[in-house]
PDB file of N, CA and C in Angstrom:
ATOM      1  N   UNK A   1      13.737  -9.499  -8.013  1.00  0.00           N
ATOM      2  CA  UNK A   1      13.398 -10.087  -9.292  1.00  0.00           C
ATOM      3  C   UNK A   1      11.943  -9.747  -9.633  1.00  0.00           C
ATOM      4  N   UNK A   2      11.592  -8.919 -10.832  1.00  0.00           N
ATOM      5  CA  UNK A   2      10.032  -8.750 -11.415  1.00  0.00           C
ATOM      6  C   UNK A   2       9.385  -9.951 -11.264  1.00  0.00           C
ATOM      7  N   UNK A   3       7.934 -10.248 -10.969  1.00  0.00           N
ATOM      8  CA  UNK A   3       6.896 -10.922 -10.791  1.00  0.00           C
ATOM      9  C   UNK A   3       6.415 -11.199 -12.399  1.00  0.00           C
ATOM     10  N   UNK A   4       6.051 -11.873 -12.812  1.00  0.00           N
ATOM     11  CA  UNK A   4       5.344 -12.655 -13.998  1.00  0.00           C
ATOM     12  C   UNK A   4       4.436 -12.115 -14.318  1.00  0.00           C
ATOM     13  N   UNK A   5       3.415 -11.553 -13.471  1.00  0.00           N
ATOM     14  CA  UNK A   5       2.450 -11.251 -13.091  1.00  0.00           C
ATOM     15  C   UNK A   5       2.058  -9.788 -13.465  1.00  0.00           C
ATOM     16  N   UNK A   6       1.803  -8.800 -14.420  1.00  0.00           N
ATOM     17  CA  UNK A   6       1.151  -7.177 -13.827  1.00  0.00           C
ATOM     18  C   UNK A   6       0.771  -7.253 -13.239  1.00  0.00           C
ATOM     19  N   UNK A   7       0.850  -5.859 -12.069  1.00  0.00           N
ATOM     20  CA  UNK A   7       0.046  -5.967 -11.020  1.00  0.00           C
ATOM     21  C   UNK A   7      -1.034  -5.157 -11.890  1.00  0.00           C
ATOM     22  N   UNK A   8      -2.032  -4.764 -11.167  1.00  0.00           N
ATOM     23  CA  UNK A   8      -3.641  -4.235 -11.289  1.00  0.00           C
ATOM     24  C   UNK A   8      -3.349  -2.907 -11.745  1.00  0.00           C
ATOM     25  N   UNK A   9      -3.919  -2.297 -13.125  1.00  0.00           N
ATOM     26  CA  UNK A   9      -3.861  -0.818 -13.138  1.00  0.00           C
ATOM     27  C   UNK A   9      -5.005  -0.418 -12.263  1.00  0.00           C
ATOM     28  N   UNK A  10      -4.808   0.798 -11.826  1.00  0.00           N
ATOM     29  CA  UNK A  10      -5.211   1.888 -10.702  1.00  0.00           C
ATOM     30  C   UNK A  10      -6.790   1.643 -11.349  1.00  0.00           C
ATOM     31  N   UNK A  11      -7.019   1.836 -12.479  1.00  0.00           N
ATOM     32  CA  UNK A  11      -8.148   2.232 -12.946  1.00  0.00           C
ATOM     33  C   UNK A  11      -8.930   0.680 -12.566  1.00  0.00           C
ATOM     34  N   UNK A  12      -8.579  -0.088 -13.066  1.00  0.00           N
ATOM     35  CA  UNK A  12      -9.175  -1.285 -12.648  1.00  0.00           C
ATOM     36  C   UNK A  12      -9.311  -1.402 -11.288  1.00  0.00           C
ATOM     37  N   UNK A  13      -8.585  -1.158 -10.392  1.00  0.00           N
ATOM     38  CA  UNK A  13      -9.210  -0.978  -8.517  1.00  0.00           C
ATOM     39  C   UNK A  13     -10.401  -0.133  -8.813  1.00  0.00           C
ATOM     40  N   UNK A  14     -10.006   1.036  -9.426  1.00  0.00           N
ATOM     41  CA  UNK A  14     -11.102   1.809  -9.345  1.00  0.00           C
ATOM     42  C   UNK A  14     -12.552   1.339  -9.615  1.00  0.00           C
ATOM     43  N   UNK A  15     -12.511   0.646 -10.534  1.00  0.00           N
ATOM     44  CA  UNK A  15     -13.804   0.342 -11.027  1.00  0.00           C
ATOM     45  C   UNK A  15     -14.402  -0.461 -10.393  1.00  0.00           C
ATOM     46  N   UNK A  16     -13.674  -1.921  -9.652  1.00  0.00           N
ATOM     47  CA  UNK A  16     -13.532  -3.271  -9.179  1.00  0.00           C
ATOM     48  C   UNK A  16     -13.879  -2.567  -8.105  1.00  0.00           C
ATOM     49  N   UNK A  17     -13.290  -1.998  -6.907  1.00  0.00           N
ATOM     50  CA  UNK A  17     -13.620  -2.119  -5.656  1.00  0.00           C
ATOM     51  C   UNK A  17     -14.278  -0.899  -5.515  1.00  0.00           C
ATOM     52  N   UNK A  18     -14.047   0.239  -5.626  1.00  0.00           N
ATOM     53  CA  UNK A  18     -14.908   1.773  -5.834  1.00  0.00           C
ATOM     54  C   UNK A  18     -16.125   1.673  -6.739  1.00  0.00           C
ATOM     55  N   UNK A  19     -16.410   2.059  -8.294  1.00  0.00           N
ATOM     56  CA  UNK A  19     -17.381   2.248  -9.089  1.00  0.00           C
ATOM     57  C   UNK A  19     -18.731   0.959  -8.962  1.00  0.00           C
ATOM     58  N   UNK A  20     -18.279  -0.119  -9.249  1.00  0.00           N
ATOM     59  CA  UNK A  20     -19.005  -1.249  -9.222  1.00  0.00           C
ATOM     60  C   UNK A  20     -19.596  -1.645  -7.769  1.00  0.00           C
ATOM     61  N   UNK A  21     -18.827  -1.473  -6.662  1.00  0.00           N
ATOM     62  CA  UNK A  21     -19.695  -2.048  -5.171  1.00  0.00           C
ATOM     63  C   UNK A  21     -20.584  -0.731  -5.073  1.00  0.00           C
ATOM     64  N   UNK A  22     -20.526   0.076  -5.462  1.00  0.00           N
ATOM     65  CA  UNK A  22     -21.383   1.941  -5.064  1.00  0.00           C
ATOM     66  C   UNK A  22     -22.144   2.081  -6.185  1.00  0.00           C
ATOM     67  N   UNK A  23     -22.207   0.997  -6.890  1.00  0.00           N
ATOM     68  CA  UNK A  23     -23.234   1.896  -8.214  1.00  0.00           C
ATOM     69  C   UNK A  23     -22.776   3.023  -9.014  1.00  0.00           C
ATOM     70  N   UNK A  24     -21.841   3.272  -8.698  1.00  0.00           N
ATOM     71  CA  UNK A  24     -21.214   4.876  -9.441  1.00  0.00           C
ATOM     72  C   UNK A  24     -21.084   4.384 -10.964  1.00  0.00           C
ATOM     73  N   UNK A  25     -21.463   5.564 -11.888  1.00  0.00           N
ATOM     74  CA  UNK A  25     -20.882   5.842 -13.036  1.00  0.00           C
ATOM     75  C   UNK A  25     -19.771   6.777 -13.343  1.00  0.00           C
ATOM     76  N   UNK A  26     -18.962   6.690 -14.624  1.00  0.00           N
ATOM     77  CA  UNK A  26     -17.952   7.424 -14.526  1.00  0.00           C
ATOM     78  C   UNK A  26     -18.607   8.741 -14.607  1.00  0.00           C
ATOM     79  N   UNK A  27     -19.834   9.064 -15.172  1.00  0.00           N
ATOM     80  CA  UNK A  27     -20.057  10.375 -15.050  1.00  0.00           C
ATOM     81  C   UNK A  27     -20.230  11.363 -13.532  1.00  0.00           C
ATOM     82  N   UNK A  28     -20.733  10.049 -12.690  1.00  0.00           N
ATOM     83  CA  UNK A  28     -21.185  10.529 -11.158  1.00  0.00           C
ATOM     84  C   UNK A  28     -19.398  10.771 -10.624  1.00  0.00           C
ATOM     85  N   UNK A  29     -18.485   9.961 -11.191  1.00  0.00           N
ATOM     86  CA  UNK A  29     -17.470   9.884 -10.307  1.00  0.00           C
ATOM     87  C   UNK A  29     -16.767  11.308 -11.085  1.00  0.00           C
ATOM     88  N   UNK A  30     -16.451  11.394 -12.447  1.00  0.00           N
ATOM     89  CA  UNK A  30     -16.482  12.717 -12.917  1.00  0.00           C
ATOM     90  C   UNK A  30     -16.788  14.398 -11.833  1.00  0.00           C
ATOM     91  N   UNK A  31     -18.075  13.999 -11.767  1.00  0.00           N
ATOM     92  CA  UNK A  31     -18.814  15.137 -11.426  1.00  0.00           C
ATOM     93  C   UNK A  31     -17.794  15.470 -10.111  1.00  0.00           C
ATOM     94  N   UNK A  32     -17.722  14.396  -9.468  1.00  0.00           N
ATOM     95  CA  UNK A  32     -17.556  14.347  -7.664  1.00  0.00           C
ATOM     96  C   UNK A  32     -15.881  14.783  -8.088  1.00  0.00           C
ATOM     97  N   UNK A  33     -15.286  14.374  -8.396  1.00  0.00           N
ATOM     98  CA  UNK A  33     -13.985  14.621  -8.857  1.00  0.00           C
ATOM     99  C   UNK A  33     -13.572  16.113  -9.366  1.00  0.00           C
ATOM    100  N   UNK A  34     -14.710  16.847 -10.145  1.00  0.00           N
ATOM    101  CA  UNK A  34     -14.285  17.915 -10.403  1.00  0.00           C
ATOM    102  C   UNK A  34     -13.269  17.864 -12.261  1.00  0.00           C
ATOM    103  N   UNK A  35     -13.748  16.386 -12.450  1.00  0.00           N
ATOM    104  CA  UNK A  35     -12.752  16.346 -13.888  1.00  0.00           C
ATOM    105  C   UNK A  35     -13.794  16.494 -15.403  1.00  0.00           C
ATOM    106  N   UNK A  36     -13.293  15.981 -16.559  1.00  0.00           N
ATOM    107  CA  UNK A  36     -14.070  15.766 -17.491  1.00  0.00           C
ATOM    108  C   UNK A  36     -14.597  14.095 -17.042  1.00  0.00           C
ATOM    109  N   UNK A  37     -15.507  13.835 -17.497  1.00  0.00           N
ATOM    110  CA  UNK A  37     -15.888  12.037 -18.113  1.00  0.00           C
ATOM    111  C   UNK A  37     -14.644  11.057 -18.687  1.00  0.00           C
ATOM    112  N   UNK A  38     -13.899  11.810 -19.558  1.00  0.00           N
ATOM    113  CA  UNK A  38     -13.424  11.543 -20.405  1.00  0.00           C
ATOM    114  C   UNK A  38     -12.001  11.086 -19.974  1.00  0.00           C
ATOM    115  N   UNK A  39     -11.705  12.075 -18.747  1.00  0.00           N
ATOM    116  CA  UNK A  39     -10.224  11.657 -18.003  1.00  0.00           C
ATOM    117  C   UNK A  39     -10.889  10.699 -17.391  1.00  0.00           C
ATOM    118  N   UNK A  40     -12.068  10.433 -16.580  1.00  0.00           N
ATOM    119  CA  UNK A  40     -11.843   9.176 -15.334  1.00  0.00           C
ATOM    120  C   UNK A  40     -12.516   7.973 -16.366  1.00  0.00           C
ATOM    121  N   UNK A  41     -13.024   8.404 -17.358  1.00  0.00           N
ATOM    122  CA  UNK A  41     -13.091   6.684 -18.633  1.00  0.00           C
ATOM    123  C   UNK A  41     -11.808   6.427 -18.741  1.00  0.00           C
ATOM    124  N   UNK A  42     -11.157   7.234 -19.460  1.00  0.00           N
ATOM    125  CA  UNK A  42      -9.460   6.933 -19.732  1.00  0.00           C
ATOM    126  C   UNK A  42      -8.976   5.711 -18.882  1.00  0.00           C
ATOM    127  N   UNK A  43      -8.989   6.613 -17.369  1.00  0.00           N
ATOM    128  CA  UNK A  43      -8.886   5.948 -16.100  1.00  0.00           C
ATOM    129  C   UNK A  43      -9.480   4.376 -15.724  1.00  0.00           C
ATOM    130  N   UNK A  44     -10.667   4.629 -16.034  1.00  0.00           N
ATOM    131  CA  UNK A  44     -11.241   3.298 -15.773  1.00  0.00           C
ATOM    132  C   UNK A  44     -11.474   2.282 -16.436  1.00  0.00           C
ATOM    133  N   UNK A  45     -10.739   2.311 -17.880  1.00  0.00           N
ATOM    134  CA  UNK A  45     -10.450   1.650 -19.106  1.00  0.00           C
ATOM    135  C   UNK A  45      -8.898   1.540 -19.228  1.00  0.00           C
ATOM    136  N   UNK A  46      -8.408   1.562 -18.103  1.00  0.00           N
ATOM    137  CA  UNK A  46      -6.953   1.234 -18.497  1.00  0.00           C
ATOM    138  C   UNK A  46      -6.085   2.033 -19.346  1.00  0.00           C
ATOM    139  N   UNK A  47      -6.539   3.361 -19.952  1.00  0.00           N
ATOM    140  CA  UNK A  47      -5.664   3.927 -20.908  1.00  0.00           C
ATOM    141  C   UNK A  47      -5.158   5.326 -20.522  1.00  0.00           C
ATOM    142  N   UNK A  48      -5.390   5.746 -18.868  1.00  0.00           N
ATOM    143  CA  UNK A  48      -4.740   6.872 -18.681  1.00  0.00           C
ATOM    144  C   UNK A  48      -4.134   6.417 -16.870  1.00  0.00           C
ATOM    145  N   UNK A  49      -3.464   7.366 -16.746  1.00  0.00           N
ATOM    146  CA  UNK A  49      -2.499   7.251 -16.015  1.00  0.00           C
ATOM    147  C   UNK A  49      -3.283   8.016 -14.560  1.00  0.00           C
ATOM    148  N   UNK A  50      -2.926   7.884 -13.203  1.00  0.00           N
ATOM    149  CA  UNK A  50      -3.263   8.305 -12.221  1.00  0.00           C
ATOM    150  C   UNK A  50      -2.051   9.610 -11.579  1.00  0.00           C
ATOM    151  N   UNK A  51      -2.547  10.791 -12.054  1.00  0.00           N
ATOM    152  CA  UNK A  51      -1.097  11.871 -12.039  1.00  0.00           C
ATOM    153  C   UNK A  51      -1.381  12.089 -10.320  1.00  0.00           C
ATOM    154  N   UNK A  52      -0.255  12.914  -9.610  1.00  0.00           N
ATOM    155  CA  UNK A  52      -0.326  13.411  -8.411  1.00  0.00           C
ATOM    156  C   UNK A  52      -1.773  13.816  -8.052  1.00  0.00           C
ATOM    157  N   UNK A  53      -2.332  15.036  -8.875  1.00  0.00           N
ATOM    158  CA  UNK A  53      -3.314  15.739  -8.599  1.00  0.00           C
ATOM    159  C   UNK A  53      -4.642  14.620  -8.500  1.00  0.00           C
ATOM    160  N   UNK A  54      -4.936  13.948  -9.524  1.00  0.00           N
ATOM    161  CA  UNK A  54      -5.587  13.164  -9.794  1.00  0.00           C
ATOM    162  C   UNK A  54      -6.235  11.852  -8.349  1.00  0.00           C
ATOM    163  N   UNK A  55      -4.864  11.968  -7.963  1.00  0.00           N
ATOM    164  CA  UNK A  55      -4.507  10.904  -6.677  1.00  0.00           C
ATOM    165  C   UNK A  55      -5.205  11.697  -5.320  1.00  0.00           C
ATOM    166  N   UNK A  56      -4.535  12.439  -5.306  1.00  0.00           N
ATOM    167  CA  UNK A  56      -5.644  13.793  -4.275  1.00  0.00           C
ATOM    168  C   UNK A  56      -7.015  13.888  -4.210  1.00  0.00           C
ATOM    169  N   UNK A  57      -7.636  14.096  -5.823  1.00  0.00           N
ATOM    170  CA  UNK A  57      -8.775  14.337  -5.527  1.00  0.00           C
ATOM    171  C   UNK A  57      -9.465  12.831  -5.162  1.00  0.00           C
ATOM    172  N   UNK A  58      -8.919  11.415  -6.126  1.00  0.00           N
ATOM    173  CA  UNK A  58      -9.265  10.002  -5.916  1.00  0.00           C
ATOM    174  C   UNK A  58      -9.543   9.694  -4.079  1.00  0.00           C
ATOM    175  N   UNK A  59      -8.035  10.434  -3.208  1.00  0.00           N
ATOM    176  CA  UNK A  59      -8.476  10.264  -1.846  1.00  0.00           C
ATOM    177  C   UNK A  59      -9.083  10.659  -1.311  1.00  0.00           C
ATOM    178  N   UNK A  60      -9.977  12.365  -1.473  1.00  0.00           N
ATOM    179  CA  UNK A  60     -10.801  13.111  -0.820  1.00  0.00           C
ATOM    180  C   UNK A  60     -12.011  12.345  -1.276  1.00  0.00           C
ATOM    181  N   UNK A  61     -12.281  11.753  -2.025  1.00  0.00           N
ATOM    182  CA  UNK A  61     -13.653  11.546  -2.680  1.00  0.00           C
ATOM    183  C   UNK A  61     -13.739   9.646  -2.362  1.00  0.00           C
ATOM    184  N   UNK A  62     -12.879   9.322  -1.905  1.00  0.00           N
ATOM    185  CA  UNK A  62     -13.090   7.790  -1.229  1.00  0.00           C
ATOM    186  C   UNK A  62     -12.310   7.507   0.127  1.00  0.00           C
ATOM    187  N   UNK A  63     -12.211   8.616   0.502  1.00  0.00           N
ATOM    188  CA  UNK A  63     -11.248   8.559   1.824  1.00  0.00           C
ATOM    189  C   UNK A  63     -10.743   7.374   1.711  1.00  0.00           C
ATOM    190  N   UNK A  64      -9.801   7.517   1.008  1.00  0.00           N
ATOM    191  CA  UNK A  64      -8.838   7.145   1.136  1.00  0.00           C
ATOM    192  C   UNK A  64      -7.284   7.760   1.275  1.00  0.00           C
ATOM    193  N   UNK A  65      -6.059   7.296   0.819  1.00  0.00           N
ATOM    194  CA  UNK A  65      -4.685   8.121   0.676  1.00  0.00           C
ATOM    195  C   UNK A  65      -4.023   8.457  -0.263  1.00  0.00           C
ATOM    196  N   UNK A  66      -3.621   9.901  -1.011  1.00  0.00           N
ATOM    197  CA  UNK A  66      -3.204  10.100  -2.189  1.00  0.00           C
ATOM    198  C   UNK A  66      -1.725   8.856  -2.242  1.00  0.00           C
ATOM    199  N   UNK A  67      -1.420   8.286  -1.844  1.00  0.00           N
ATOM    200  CA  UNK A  67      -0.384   7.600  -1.507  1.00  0.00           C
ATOM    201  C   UNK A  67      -0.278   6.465  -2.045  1.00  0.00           C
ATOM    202  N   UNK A  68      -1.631   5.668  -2.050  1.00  0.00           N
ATOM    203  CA  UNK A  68      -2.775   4.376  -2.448  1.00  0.00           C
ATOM    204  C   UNK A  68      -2.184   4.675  -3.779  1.00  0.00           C
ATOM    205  N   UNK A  69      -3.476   5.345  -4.461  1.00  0.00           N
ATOM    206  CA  UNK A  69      -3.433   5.733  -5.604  1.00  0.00           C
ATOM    207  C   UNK A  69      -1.904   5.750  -6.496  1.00  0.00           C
ATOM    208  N   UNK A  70      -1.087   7.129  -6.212  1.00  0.00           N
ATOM    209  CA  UNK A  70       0.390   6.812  -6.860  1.00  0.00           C
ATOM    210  C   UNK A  70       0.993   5.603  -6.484  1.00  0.00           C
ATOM    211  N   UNK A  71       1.020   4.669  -5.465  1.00  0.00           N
ATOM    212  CA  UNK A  71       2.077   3.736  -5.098  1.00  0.00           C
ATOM    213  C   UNK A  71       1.195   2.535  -6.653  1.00  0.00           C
ATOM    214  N   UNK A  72       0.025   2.403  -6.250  1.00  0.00           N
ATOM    215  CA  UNK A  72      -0.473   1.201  -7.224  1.00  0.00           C
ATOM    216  C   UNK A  72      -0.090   2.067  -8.955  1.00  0.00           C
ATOM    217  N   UNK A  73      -0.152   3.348  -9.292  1.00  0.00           N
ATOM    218  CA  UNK A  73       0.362   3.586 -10.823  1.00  0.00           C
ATOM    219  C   UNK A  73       1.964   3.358 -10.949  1.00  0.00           C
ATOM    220  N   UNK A  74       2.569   4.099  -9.637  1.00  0.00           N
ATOM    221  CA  UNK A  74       4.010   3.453  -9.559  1.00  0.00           C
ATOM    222  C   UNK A  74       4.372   2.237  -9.563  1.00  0.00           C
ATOM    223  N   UNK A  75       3.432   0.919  -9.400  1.00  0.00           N
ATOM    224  CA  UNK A  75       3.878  -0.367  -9.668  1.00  0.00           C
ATOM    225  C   UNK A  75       3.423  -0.762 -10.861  1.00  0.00           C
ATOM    226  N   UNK A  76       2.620  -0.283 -11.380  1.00  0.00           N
ATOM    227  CA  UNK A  76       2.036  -0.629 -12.607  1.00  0.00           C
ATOM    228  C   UNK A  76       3.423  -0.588 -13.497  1.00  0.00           C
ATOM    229  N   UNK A  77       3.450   0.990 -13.093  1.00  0.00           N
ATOM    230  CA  UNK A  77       4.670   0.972 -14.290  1.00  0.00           C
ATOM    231  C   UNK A  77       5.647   0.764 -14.366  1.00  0.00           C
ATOM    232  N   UNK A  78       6.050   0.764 -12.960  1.00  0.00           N
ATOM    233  CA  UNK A  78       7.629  -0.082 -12.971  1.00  0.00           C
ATOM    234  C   UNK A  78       7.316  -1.531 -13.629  1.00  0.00           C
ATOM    235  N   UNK A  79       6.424  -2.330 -13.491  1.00  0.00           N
ATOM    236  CA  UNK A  79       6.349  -3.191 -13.772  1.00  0.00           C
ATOM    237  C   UNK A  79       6.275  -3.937 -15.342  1.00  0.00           C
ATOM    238  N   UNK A  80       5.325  -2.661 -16.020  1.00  0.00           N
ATOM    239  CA  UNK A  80       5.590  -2.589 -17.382  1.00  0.00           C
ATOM    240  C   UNK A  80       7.166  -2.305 -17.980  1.00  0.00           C
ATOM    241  N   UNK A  81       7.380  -1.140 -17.241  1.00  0.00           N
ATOM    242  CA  UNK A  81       8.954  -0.888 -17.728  1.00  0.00           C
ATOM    243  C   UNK A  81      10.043  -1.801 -17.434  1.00  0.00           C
ATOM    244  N   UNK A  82       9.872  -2.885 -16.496  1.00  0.00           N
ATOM    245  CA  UNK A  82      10.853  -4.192 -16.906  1.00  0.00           C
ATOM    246  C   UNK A  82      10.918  -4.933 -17.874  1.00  0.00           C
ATOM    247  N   UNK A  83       9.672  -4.527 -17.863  1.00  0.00           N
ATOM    248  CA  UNK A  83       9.000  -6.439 -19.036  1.00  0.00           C
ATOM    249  C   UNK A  83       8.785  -5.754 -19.907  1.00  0.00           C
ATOM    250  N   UNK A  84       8.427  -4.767 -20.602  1.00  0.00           N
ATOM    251  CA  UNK A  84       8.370  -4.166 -22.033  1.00  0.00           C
ATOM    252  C   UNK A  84       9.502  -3.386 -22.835  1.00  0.00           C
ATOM    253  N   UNK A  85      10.545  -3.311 -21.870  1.00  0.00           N
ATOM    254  CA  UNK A  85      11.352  -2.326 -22.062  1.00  0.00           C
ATOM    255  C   UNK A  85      12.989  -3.017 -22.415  1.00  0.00           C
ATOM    256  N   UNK A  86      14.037  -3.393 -22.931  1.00  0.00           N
ATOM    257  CA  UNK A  86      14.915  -4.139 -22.231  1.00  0.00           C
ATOM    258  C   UNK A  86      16.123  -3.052 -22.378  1.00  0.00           C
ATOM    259  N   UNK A  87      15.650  -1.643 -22.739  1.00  0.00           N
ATOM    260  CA  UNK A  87      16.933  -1.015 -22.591  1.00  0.00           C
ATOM    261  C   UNK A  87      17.633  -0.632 -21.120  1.00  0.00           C
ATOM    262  N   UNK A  88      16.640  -0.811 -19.910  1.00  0.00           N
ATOM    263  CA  UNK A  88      16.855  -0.587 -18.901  1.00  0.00           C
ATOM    264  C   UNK A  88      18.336  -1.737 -18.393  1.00  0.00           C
ATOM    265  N   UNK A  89      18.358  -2.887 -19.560  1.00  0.00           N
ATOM    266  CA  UNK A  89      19.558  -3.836 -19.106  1.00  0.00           C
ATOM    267  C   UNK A  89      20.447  -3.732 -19.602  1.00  0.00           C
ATOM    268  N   UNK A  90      20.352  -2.449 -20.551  1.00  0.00           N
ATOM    269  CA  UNK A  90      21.700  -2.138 -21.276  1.00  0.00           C
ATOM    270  C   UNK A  90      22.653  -1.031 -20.385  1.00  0.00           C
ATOM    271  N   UNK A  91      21.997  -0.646 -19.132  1.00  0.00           N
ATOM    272  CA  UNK A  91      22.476   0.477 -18.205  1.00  0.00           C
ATOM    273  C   UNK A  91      23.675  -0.799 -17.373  1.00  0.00           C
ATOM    274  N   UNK A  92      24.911   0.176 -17.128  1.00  0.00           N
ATOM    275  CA  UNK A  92      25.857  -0.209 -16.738  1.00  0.00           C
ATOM    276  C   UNK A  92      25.909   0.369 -15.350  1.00  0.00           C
ATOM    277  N   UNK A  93      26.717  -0.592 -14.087  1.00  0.00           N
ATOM    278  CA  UNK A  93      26.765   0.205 -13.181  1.00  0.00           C
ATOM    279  C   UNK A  93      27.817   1.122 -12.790  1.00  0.00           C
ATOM    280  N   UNK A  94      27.468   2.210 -12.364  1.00  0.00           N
ATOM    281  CA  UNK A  94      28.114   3.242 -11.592  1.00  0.00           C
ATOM    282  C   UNK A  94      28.973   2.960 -10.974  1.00  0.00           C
ATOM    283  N   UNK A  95      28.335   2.394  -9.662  1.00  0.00           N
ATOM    284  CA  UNK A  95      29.293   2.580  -8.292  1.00  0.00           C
ATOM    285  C   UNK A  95      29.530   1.072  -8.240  1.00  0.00           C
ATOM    286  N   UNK A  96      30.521   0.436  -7.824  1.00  0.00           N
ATOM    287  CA  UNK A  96      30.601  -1.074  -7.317  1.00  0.00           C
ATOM    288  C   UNK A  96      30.922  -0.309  -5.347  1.00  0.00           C
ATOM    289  N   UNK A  97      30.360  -2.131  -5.211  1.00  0.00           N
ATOM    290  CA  UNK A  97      30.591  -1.682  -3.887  1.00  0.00           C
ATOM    291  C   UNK A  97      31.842  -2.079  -3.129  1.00  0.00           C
ATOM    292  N   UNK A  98      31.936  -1.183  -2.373  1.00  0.00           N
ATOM    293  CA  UNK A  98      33.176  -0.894  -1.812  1.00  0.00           C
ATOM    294  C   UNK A  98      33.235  -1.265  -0.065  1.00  0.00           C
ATOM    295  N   UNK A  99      33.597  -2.171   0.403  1.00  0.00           N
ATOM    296  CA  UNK A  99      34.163  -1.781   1.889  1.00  0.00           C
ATOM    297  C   UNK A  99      34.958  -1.129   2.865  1.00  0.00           C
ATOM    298  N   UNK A 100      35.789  -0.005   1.873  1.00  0.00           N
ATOM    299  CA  UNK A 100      36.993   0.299   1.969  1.00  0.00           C
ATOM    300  C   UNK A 100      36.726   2.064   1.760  1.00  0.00           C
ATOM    301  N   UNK A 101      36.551   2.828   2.686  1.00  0.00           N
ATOM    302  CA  UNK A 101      36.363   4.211   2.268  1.00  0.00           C
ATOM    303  C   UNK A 101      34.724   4.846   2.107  1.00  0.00           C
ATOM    304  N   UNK A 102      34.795   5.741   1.403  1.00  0.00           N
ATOM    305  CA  UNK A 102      33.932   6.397   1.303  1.00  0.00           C
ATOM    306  C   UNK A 102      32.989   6.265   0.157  1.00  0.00           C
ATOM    307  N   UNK A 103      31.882   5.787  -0.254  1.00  0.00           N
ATOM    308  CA  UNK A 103      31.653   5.604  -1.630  1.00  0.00           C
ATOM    309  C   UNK A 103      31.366   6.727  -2.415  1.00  0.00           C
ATOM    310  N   UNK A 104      32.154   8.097  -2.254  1.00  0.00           N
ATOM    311  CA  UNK A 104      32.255   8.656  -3.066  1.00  0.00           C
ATOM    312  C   UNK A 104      33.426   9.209  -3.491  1.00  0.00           C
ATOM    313  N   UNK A 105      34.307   8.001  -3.039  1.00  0.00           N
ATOM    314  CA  UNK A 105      36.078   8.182  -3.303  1.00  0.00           C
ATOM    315  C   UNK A 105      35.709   7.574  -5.052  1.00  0.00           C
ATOM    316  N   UNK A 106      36.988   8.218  -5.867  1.00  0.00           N
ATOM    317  CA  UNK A 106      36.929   7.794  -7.226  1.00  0.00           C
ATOM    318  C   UNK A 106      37.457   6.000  -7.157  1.00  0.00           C
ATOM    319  N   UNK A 107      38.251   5.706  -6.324  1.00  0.00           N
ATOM    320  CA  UNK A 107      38.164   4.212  -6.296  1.00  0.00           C
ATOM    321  C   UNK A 107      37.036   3.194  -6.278  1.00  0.00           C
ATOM    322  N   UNK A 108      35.670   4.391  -5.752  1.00  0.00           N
ATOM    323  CA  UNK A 108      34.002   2.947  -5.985  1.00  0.00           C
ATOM    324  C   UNK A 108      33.928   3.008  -7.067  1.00  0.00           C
ATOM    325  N   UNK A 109      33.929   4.267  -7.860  1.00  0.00           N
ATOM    326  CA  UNK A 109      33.678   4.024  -9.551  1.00  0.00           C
ATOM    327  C   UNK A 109      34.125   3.299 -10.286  1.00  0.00           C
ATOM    328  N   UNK A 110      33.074   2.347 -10.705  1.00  0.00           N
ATOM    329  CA  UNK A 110      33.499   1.220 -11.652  1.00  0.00           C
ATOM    330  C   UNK A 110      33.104   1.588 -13.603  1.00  0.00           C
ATOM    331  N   UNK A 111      34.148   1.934 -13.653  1.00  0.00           N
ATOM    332  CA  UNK A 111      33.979   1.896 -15.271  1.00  0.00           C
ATOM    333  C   UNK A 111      34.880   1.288 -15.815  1.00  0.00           C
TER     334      UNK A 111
END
C-alpha cells in the first residue's frame, strides 16, 4: 500500500546532506561533475530528474553508489505515479494465480 507521505526528491538529499554540510555551490558541484550549472540547479530545485549517467558521476564525486542515487529517483517516482496518476487502476490483471500447472498454461489467463 503507497505511503501518504513523498518520499525526498534526490535533489533535495543532495542539497540537505551533500551541498549544505560542504559549503558547495551548485556551480562548484557543476564543475566537479563535469555538467552545466543549469542541470545540477534543475537537480537541486526539484525540477530535474537524476538519469543513470548523472547517478555515476553523483557517486564518483561523493563516494558514494550509483545505486543510492537511482533507487531514491525510482521512489520518488513511483511514488508520484500512484498518487498523481489514477490510470495505473484502470490496468486489469493478466495472470490470476494459479496452483494448478504452469503459469504459463492459457488456463492462468484471466480475462
Amino acid at each position: 500500500m503507497p505511503t501518504k507521505r513523498s518520499p525526498a526528491h534526490p535533489g533535495g538529499i543532495l542539497k540537505r546532506h551533500y551541498l549544505e554540510p560542504l559549503s558547495l555551490t551548485i556551480s562548484m558541484v557543476a564543475t566537479a561533475l563535469g555538467v552545466s550549472r543549469k542541470t545540477v540547479s534543475k537537480i537541486v530545485n526539484e525540477h530535474g530528474d537524476i538519469t543513470p549517467d548523472m547517478s555515476l558521476r553523483l557517486a564518483k564525486a561523493f563516494r558514494t553508489t550509483p545505486e543510492l542515487w537511482l533507487n531514491l529517483q525510482r521512489n520518488y517516482d513511483l511514488w508520484h505515479a500512484s498518487h498523481d496518476s489514477h490510470a495505473w487502476q484502470r490496468a486489469r490483471i493478466v495472470m490470476a494465480h494459479s496452483t494448478h500447472g504452469s503459469a504459463h498454461s492459457r488456463s492462468a489467463w484471466a480475462f
